[in-house]
Protein backbone atom coordinates (compact mmCIF):
# COMPACT_ATOMS: atom_id res chain seq x y z
CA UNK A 1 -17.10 -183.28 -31.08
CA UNK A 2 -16.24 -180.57 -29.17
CA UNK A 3 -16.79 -180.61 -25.44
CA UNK A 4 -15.87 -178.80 -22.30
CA UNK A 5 -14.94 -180.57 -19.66
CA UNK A 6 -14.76 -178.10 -17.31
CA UNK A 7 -17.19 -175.37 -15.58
CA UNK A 8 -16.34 -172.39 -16.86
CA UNK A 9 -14.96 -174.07 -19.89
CA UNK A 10 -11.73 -172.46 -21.18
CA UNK A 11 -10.68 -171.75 -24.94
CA UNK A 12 -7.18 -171.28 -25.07
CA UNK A 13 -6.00 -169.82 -28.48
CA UNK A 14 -1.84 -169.88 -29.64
CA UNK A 15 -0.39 -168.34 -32.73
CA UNK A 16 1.40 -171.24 -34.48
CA UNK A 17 5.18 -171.43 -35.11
CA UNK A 18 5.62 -168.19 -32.14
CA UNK A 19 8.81 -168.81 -31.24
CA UNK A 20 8.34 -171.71 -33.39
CA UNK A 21 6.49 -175.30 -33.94
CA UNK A 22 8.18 -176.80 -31.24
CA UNK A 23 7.95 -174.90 -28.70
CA UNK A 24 4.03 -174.28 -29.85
CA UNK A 25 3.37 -178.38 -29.55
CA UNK A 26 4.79 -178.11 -26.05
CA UNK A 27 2.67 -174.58 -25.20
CA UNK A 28 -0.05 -176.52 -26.61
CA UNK A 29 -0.06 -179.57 -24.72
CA UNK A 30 1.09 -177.99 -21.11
CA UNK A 31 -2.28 -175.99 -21.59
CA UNK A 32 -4.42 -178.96 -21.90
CA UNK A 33 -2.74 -180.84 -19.12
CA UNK A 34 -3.16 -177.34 -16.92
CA UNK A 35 -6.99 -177.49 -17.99
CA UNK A 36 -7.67 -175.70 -21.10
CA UNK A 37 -10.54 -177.34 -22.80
CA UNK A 38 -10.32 -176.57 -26.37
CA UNK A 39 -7.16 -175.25 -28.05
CA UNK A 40 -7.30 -172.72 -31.06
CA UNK A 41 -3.95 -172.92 -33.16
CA UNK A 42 -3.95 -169.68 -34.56
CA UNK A 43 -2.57 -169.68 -38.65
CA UNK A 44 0.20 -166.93 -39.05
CA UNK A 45 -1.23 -164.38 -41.01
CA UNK A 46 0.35 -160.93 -43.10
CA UNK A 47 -3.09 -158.85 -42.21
CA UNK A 48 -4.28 -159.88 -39.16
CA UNK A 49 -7.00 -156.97 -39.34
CA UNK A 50 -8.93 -158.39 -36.56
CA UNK A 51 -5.51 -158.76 -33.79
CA UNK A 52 -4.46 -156.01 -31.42
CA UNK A 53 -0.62 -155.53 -31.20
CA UNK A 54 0.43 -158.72 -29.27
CA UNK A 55 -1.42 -161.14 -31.54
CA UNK A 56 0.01 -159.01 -34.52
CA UNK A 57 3.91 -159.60 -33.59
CA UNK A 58 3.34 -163.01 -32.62
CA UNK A 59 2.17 -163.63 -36.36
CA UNK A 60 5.06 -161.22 -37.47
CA UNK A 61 7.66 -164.05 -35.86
CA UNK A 62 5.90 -166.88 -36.89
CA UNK A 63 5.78 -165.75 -40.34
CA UNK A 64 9.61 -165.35 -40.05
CA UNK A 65 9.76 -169.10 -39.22
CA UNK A 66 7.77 -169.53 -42.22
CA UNK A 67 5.20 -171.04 -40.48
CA UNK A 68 2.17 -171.96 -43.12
CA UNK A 69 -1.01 -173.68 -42.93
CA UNK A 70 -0.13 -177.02 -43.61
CA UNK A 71 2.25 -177.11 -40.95
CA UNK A 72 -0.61 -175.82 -38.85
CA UNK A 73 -2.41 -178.92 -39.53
CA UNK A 74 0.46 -181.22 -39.20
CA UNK A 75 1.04 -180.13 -35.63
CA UNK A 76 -2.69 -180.38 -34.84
CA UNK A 77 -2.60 -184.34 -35.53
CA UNK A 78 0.81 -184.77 -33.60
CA UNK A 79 -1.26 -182.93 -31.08
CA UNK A 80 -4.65 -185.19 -31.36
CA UNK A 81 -2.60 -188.43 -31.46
CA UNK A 82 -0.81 -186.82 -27.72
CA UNK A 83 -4.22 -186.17 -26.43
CA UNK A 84 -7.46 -187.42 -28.20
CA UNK A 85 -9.73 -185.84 -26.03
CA UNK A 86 -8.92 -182.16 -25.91
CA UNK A 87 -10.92 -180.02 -28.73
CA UNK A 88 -8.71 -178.77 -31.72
CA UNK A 89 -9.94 -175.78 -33.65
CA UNK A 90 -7.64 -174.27 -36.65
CA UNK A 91 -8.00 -170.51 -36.13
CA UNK A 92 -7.50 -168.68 -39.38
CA UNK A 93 -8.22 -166.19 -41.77
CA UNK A 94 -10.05 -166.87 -45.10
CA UNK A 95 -6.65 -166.10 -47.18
CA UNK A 96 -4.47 -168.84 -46.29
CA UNK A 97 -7.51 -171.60 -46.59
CA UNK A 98 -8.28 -170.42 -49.95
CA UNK A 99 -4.24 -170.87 -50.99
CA UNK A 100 -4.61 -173.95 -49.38
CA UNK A 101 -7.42 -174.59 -51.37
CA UNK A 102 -11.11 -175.34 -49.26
CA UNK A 103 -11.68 -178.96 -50.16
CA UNK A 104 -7.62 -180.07 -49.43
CA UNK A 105 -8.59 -178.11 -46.34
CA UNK A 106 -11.06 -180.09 -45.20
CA UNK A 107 -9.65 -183.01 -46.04
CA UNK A 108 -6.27 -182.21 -44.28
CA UNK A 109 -8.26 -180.95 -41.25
CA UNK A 110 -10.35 -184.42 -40.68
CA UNK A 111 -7.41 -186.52 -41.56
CA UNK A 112 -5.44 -184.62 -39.04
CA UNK A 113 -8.46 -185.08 -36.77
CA UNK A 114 -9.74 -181.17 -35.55
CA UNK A 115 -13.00 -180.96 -34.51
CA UNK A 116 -13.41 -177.54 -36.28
CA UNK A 117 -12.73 -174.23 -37.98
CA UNK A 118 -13.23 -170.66 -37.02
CA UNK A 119 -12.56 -168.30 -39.90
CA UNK A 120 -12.67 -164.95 -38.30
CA UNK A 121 -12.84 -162.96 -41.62
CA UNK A 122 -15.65 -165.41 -43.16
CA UNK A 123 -19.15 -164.09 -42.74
CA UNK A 124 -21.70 -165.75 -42.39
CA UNK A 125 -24.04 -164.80 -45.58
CA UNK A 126 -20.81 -165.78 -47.53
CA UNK A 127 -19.96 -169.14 -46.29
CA UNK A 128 -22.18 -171.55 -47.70
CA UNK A 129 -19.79 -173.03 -50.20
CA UNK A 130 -17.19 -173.27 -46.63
CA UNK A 131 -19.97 -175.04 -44.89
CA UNK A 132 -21.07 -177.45 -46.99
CA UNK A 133 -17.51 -178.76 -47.25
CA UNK A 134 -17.04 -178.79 -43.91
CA UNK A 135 -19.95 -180.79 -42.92
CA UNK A 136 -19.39 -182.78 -45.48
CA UNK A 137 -16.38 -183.88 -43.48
CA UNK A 138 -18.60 -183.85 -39.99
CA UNK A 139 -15.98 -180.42 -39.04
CA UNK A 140 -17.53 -177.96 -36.86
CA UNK A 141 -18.18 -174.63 -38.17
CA UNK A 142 -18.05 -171.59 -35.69
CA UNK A 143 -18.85 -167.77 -36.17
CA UNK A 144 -18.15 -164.73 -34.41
CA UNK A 145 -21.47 -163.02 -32.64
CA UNK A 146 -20.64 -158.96 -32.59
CA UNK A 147 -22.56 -156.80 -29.79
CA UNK A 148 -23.61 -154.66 -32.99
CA UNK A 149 -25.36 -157.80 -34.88
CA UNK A 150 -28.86 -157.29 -35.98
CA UNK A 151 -31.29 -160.50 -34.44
CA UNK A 152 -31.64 -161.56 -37.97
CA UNK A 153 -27.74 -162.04 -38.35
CA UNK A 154 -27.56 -163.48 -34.79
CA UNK A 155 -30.36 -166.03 -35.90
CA UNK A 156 -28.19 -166.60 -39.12
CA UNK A 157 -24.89 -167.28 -36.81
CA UNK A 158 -26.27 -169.10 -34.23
CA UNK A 159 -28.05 -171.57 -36.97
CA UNK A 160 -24.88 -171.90 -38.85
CA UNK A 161 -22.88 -172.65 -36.52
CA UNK A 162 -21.72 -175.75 -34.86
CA UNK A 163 -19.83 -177.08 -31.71
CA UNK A 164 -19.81 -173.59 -30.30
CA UNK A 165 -20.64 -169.87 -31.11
CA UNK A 166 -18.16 -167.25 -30.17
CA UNK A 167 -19.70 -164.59 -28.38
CA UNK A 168 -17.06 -161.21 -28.98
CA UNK A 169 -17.14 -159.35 -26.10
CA UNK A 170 -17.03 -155.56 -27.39
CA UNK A 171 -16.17 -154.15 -31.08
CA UNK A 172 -12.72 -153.47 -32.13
CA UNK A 173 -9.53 -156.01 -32.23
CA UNK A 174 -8.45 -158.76 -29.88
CA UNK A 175 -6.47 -157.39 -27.08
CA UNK A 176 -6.33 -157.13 -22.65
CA UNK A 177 -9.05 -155.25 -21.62
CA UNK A 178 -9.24 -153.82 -18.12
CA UNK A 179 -13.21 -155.18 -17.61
CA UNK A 180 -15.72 -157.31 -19.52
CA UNK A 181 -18.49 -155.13 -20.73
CA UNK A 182 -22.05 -155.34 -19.89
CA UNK A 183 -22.43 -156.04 -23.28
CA UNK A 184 -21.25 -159.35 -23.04
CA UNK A 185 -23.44 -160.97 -20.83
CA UNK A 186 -26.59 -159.11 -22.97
CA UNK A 187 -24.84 -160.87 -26.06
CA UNK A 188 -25.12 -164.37 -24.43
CA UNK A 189 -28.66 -163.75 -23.15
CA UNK A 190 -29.62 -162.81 -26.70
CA UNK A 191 -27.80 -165.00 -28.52
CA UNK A 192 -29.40 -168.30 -26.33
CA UNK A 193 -32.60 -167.27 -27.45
CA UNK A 194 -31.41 -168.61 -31.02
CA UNK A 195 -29.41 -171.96 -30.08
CA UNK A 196 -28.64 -174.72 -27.42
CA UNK A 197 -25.63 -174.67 -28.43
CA UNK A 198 -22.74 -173.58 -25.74
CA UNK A 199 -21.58 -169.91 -25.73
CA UNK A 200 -17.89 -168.73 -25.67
CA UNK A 201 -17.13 -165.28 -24.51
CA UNK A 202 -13.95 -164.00 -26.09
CA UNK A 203 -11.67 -160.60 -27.05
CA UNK A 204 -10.00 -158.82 -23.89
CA UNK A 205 -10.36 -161.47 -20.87
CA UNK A 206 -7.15 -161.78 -19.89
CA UNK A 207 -7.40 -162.37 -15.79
CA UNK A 208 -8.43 -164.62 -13.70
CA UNK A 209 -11.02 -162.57 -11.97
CA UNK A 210 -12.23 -161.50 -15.91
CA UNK A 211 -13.10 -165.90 -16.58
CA UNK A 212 -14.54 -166.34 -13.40
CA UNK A 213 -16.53 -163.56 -14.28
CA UNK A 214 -17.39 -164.60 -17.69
CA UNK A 215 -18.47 -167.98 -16.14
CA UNK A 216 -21.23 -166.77 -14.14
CA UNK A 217 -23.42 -166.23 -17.50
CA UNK A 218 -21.47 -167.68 -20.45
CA UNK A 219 -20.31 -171.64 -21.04
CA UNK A 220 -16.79 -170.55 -21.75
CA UNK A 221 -14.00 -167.75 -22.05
CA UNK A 222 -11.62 -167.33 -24.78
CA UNK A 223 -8.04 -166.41 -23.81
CA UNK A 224 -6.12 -165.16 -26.61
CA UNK A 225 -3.66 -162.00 -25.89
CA UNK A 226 -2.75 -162.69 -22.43
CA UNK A 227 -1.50 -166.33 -23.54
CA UNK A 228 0.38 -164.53 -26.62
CA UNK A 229 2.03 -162.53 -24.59
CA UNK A 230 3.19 -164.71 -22.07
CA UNK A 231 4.81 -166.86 -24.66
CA UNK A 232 6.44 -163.16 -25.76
CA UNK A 233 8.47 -162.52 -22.69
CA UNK A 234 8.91 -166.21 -21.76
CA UNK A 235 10.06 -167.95 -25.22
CA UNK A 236 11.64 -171.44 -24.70
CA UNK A 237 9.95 -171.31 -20.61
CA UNK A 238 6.34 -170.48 -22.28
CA UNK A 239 5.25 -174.00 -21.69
CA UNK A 240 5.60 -174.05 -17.72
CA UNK A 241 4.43 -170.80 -17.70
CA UNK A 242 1.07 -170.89 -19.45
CA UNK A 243 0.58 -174.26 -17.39
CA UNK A 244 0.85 -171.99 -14.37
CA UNK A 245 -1.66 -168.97 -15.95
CA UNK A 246 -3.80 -171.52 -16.77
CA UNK A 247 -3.63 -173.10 -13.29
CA UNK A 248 -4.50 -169.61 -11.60
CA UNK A 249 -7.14 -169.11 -13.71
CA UNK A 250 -8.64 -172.73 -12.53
CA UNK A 251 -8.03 -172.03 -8.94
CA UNK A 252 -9.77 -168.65 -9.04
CA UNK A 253 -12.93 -169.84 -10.91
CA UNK A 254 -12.84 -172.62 -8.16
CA UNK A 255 -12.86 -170.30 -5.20
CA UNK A 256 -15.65 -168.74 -7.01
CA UNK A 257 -17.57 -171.65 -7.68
CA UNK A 258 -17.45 -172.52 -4.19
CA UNK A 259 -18.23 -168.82 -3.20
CA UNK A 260 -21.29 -168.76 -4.74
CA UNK A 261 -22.71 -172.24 -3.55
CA UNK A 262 -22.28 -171.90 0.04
């Protein structure tokens, strides 16, 4: 089950195998000791349509390493037996899980013990075979939520999916932004009219005054670029310093926190 321990809650998401598996198990768990509540381990993918430029050359590397899916979900159980409480989501396109074949999928995924799958290519109205075999295996199923979605499709999203629904914060790919849209918060407010279920705000947040921000009106940010990038221009050192993005991004939302209760 996916939970967020923390107020906002944070979504931290790594591309696999960038510099390589390694040094991705140690990004991976210096995040979760720094505070990130739930940890999306990106698959390496040729066509990342969906990625801005950082994300793109991060899967560009990993590829290189010949990082693949099933090493992907080999890393996430090293990773759940380290620490059983954080949330694990595999973060891929539909491609690779098809090679991989959907039901060894599944079955790889619960055996390795995620909590979940977000397919970012996978719509919604053509995911029912991918749902039923994930619930079959109690996995959590979670869908992108576009500004530009009609209330029937947000009704269709928010009832299909589970643990969480990813709220993207403007159209276009993932990638720093230099301020969160209005559009955001009028995505959450719409989208809670549909489901109880918490909201993540993802796509461009990338500062610690952005998820403080996005924590006033949504249950969580996603941080995708900014982390990507970090473990760019650090390499080997990424570990200690995502710990200490993550742990300025904590501190910040505190002084907010306590800002707006006084």
């Amino acid at each position: 089950m996916i939970r967020f321990q923390h107020k906002p809650g944070l979504i931290v998401y790594v591309t696999c195998g960038d510099p390589d598996l390694a040094t991705t198990e140690q990004i991976v768990l210096a995040a979760i000791d720094a505070g990130a509540d739930v940890i999306e381990l990106g698959v390496p993918f040729s066509d990342p349509v969906a990625d801005g430029p950082v994300i793109q050359r991060a899967s560009e590397r990993a590829l290189k390493n010949r990082t693949s899916l099933s090493q992907v979900l080999e890393l996430a159980e090293k990773i759940r037996k380290a620490r059983p409480n954080a949330g694990l989501i595999i973060f891929s396109y539909w491609n690779p899980v098809l090679r991989f074949g959907l039901e060894r999928f599944c079955d790889a995924g619960y055996k390795a013990g995620i909590d979940g799958a977000l397919i970012t290519d996978l719509s919604v109205e053509e995911s029912e075979e991918y749902v039923r075999a994930m619930r079959a295996r109690d996995l959590s199923t979670i869908f992108l939520a576009a500004p530009t979605s009609t209330d029937e499709r947000l009704q269709a999203i928010a009832q299909t999916s589970t643990g969480f629904v990813y709220a993207v914060s403007r159209t276009g790919i993932t990638g720093a932004q230099k301020q969160i849209s209005d559009d955001a918060r009028k995505l959450v407010d719409h989208i809670r009219k549909y489901t109880a279920l918490p909201i993540a705000v993802g796509f461009g947040i990338s500062t610690a005054e952005q998820f403080s921000s996005v924590g006033a009106f949504a249950d969580a940010a996603v941080i995708g670029s900014a982390i990507v990038q970090i473990v760019e221009q650090n390499g080997p050192q990424s570990p200690v310093k995502v710990a200490e993005f993550i742990g300025g991004l904590r501190a910040e939302a505190g002084k907010s926190w306590a800002s707006a209760h006084r």
